[in-house]
Protein backbone atom coordinates (compact mmCIF):
# COMPACT_ATOMS: atom_id res chain seq x y z
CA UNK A 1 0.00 0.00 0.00
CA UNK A 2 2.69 2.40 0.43
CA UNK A 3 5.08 3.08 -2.09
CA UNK A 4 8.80 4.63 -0.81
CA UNK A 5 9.14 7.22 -3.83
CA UNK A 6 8.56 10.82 -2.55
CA UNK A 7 5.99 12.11 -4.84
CA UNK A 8 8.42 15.32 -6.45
CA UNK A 9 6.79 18.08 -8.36
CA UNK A 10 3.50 17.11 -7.66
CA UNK A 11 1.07 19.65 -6.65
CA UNK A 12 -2.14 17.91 -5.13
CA UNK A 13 -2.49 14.59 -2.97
CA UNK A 14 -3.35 14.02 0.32
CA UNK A 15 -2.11 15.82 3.29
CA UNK A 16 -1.10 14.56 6.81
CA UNK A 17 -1.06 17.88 9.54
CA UNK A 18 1.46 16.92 12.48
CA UNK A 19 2.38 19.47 15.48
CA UNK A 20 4.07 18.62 18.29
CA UNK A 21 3.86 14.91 17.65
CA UNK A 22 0.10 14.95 16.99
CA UNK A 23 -1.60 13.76 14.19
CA UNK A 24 -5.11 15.25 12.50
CA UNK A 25 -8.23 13.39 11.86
CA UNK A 26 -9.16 13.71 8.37
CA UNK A 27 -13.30 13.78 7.23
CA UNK A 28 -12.90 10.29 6.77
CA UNK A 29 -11.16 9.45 10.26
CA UNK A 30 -7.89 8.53 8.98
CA UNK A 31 -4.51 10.61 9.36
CA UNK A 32 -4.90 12.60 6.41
CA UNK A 33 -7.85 14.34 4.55
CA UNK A 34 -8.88 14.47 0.92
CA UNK A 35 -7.05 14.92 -2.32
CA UNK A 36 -6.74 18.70 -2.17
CA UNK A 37 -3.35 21.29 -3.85
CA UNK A 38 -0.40 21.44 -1.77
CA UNK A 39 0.49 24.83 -0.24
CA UNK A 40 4.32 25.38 -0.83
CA UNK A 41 4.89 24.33 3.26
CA UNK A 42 4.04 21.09 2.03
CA UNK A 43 6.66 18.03 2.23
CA UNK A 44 6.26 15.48 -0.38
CA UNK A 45 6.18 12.01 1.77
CA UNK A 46 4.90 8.64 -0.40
CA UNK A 47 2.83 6.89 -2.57
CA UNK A 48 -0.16 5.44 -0.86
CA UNK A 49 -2.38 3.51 -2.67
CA UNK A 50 -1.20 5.22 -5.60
CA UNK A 51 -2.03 8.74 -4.53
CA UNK A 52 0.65 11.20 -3.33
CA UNK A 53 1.23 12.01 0.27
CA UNK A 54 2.64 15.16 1.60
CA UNK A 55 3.26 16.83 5.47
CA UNK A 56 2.11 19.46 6.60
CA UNK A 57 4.59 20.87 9.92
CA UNK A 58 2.84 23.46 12.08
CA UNK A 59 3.15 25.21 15.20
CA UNK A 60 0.11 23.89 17.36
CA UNK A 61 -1.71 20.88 17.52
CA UNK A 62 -5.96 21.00 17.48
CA UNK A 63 -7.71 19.60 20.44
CA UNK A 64 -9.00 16.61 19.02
CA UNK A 65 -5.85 15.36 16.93
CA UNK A 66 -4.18 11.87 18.23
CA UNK A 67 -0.94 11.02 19.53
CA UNK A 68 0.93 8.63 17.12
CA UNK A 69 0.63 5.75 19.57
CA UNK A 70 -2.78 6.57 19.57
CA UNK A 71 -3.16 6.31 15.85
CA UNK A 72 -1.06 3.10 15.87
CA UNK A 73 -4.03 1.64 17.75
CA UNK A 74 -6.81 3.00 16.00
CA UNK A 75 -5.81 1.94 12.56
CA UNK A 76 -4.91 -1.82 11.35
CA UNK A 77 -1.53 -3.16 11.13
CA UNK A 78 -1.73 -2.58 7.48
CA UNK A 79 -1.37 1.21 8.21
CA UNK A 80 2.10 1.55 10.19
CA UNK A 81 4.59 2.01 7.82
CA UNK A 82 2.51 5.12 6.74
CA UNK A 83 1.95 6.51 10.29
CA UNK A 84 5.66 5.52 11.29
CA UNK A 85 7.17 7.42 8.20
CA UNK A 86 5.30 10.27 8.91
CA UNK A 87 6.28 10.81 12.55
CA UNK A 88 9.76 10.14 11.92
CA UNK A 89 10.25 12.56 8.84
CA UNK A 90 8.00 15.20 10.65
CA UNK A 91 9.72 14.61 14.36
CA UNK A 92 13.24 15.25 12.37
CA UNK A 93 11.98 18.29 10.07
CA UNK A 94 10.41 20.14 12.88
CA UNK A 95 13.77 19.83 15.01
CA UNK A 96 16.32 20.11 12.11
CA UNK A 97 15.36 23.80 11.23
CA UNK A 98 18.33 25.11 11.37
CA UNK A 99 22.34 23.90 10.81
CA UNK A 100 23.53 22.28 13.21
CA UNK A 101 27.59 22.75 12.26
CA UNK A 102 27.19 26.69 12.03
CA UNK A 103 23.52 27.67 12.98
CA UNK A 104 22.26 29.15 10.17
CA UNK A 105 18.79 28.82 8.65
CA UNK A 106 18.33 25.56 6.57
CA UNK A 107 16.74 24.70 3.69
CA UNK A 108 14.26 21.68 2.78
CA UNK A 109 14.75 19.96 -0.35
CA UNK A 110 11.89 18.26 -1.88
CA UNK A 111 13.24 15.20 -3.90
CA UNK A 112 15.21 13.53 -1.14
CA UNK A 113 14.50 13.79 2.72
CA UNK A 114 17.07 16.48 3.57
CA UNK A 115 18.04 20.18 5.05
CA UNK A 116 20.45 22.39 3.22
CA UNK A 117 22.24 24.96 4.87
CA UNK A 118 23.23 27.38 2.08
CA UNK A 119 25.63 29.29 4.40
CA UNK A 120 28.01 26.54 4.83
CA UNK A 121 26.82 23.40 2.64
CA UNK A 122 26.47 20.96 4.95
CA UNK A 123 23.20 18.72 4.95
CA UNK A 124 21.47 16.56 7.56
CA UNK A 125 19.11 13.79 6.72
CA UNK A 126 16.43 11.84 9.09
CA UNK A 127 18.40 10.45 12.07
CA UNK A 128 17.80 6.68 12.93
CA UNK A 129 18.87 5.67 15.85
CA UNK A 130 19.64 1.63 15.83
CA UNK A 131 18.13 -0.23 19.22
CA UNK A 132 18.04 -4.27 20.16
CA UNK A 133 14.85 -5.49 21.48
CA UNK A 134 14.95 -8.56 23.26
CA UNK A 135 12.78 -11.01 24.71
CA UNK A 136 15.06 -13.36 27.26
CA UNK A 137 13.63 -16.70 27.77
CA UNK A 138 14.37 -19.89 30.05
CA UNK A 139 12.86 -22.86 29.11
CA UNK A 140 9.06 -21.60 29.13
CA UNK A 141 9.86 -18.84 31.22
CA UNK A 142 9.57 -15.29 29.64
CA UNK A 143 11.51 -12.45 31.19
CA UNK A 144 9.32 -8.94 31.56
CA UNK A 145 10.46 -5.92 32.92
CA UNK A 146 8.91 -2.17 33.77
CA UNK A 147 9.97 0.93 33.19
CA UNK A 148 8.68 3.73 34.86
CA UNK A 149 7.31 5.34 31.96
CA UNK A 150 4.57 2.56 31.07
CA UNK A 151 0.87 2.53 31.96
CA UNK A 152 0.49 0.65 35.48
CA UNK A 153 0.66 -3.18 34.76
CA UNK A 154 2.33 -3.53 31.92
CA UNK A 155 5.40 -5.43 31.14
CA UNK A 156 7.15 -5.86 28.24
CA UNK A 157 10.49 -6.94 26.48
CA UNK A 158 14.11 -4.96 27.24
CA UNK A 159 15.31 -2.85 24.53
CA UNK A 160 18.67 -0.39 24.45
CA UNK A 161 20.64 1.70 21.93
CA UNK A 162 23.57 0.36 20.36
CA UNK A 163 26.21 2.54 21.16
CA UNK A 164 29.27 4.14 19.04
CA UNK A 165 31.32 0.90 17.90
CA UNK A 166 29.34 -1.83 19.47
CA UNK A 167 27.87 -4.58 17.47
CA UNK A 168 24.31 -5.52 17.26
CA UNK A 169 25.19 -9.06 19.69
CA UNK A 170 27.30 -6.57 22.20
CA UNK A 171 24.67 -4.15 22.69
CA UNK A 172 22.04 -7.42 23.44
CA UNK A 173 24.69 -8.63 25.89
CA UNK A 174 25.08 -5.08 27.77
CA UNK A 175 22.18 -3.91 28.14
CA UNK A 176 20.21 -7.01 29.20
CA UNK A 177 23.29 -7.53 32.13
CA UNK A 178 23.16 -3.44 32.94
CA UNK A 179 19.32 -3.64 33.30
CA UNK A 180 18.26 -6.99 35.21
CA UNK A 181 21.80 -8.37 35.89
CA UNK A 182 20.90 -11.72 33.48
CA UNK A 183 24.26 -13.19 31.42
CA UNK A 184 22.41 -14.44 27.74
CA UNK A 185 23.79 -17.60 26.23
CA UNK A 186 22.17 -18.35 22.59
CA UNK A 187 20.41 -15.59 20.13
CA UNK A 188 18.34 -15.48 17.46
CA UNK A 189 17.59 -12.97 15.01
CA UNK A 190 13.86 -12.53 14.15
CA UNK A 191 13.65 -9.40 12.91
CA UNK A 192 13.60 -5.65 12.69
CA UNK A 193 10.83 -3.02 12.74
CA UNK A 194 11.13 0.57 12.86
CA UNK A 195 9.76 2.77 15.58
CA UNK A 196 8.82 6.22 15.13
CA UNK A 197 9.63 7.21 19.12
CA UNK A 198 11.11 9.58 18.09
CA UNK A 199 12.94 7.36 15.47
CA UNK A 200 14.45 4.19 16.30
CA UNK A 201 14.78 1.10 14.02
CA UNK A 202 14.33 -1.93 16.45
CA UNK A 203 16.36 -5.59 15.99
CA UNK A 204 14.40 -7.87 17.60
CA UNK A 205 16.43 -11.44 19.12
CA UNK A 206 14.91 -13.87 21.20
CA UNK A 207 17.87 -15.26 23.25
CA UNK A 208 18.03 -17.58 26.45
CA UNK A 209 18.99 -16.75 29.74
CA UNK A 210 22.12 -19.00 31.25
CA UNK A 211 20.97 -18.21 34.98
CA UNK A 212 17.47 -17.13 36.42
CA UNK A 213 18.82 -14.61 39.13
CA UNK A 214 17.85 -11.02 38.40
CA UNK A 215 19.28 -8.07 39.52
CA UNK A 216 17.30 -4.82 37.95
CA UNK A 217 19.31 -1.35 38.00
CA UNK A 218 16.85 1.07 39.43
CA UNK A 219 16.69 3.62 36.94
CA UNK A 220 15.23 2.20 33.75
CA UNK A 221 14.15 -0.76 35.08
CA UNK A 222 11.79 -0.30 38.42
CA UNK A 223 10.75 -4.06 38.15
CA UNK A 224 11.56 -7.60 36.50
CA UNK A 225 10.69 -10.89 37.31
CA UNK A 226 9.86 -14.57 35.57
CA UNK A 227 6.31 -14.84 34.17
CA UNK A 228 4.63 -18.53 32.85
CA UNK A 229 3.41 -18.44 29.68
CA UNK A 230 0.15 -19.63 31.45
CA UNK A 231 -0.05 -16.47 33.82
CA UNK A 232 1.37 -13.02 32.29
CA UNK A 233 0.94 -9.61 33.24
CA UNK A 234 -0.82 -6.99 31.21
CA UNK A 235 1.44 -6.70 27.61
CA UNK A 236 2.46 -4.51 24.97
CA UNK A 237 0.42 -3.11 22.13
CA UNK A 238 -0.49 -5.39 19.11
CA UNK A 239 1.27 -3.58 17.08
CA UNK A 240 5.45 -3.41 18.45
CA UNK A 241 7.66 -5.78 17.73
CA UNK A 242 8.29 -6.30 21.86
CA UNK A 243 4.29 -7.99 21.12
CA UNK A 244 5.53 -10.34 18.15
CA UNK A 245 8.51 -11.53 20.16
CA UNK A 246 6.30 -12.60 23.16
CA UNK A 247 3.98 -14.34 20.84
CA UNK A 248 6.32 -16.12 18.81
CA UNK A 249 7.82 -17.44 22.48
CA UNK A 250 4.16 -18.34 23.57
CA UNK A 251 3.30 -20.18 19.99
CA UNK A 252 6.83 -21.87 20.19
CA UNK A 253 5.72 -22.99 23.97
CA UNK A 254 2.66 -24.19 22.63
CA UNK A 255 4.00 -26.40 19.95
CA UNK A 256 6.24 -27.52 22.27
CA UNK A 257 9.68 -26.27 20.20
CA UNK A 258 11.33 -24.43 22.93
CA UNK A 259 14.54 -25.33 24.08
């Protein structure tokens, strides 16, 4: 449905209106309204469905237009790689205004996703930030953890940022030790998904645990524990990857493949 080809020197298509991480309801009740001519604040975004798709930056959100999360929820699964391209070119446009090697006003092109600054040259494109997500297993045994930013109940998979000159396997290894204190023996690879919060791209492992003692940090972790597959706390949205980890554990438990 969506077509990664920003839709250059065209001059009408629908529009998506994002401020301060909000999205607006269109007429119809999806994030965008009807085919209608671009204003020249308009940034050309995709194909969808064959129609062009532009963004529209402004200052202040409405009262009745939807967090992205919020939007994730509302609309089928079908829909993210629209919603998660828009947040993540609009969260970088609206914060990449200006140069950030010598400060000067920049300058949005329209066929690629970049900000010239005519002063000095230099040019910055979308940032994405690469994270692991992981869900740590023992035999059936899943292991959740809370941060203090989620809604009260839930539990969900640990996740980090790989840092300057770490691998992909290091990262897994440090920040699953720094957070809960575990030591991971095997991994697997599932796969990746990007995450528009503010712009991550997620690599998601399922690997097992070689001990069951847990030792959480305090800071981003405020609780971690064991669950059974047959008795699990309250989990994350449909919709993330830390979900599709947890259910390809619990449909591996169920045919009885785990090791």
């Amino acid at each position: 449905m969506l077509r990664r080809e920003i839709p250059y020197g065209e001059s009408r298509g629908r529009v998506i209106r994002y401020a301060a991480g909000r999205i607006a309801v269109g007429p119809e009740g999806k994030p965008f309204g009807l085919i209608e001519p671009w204003q020249a604040e308009v940034q050309p975004l995709c194909w969808w469905n064959d129609e062009p798709v532009g963004l529209l930056i402004g200052e202040e959100a409405g009262v009745d237009w939807l967090d992205g999360r919020d939007w994730l929820v509302r609309m089928p699964e079908s829909w993210f790689p629209l919603l998660s391209t828009a947040l993540q070119v609009a969260a970088w446009s609206a914060n990449h205004r200006f140069c950030g090697r010598c400060g000067h006003q920049a300058r949005r092109l329209d066929h690629e996703f970049a900000m010239h600054c005519d002063h000095c040259g230099h040019r910055n494109y979308p940032r994405i930030s690469p994270c692991i997500i992981t869900l740590v297993t023992h035999g059936e045994s899943l292991l959740l953890a809370r941060s203090p930013r989620f809604p009260p109940g839930r539990y969900s998979t640990l996740a980090g940022f790989i840092e300057p000159g770490e691998s992909a396997e290091e990262a897994l290894r440090r920040e699953v030790h720094e957070e809960v204190g575990v030591s991971v023996g095997r991994m697997r690879y599932i796969r990746s998904q990007a995450w528009p919060f503010p712009h991550s791209l997620m690599l998601g492992y399922l690997v097992e645990a070689a001990s069951r003692r847990i030792r959480i940090d305090g800071h981003e972790i405020e609780d971690a524990a064991w669950f059974s597959p047959r008795k699990l706390p309250q989990l994350p949205p449909l919709y993330s990857i830390s979900r599709e980890l947890i259910e390809l554990h619990l449909a591996e438990v169920r045919d009885g493949r785990q090791n």
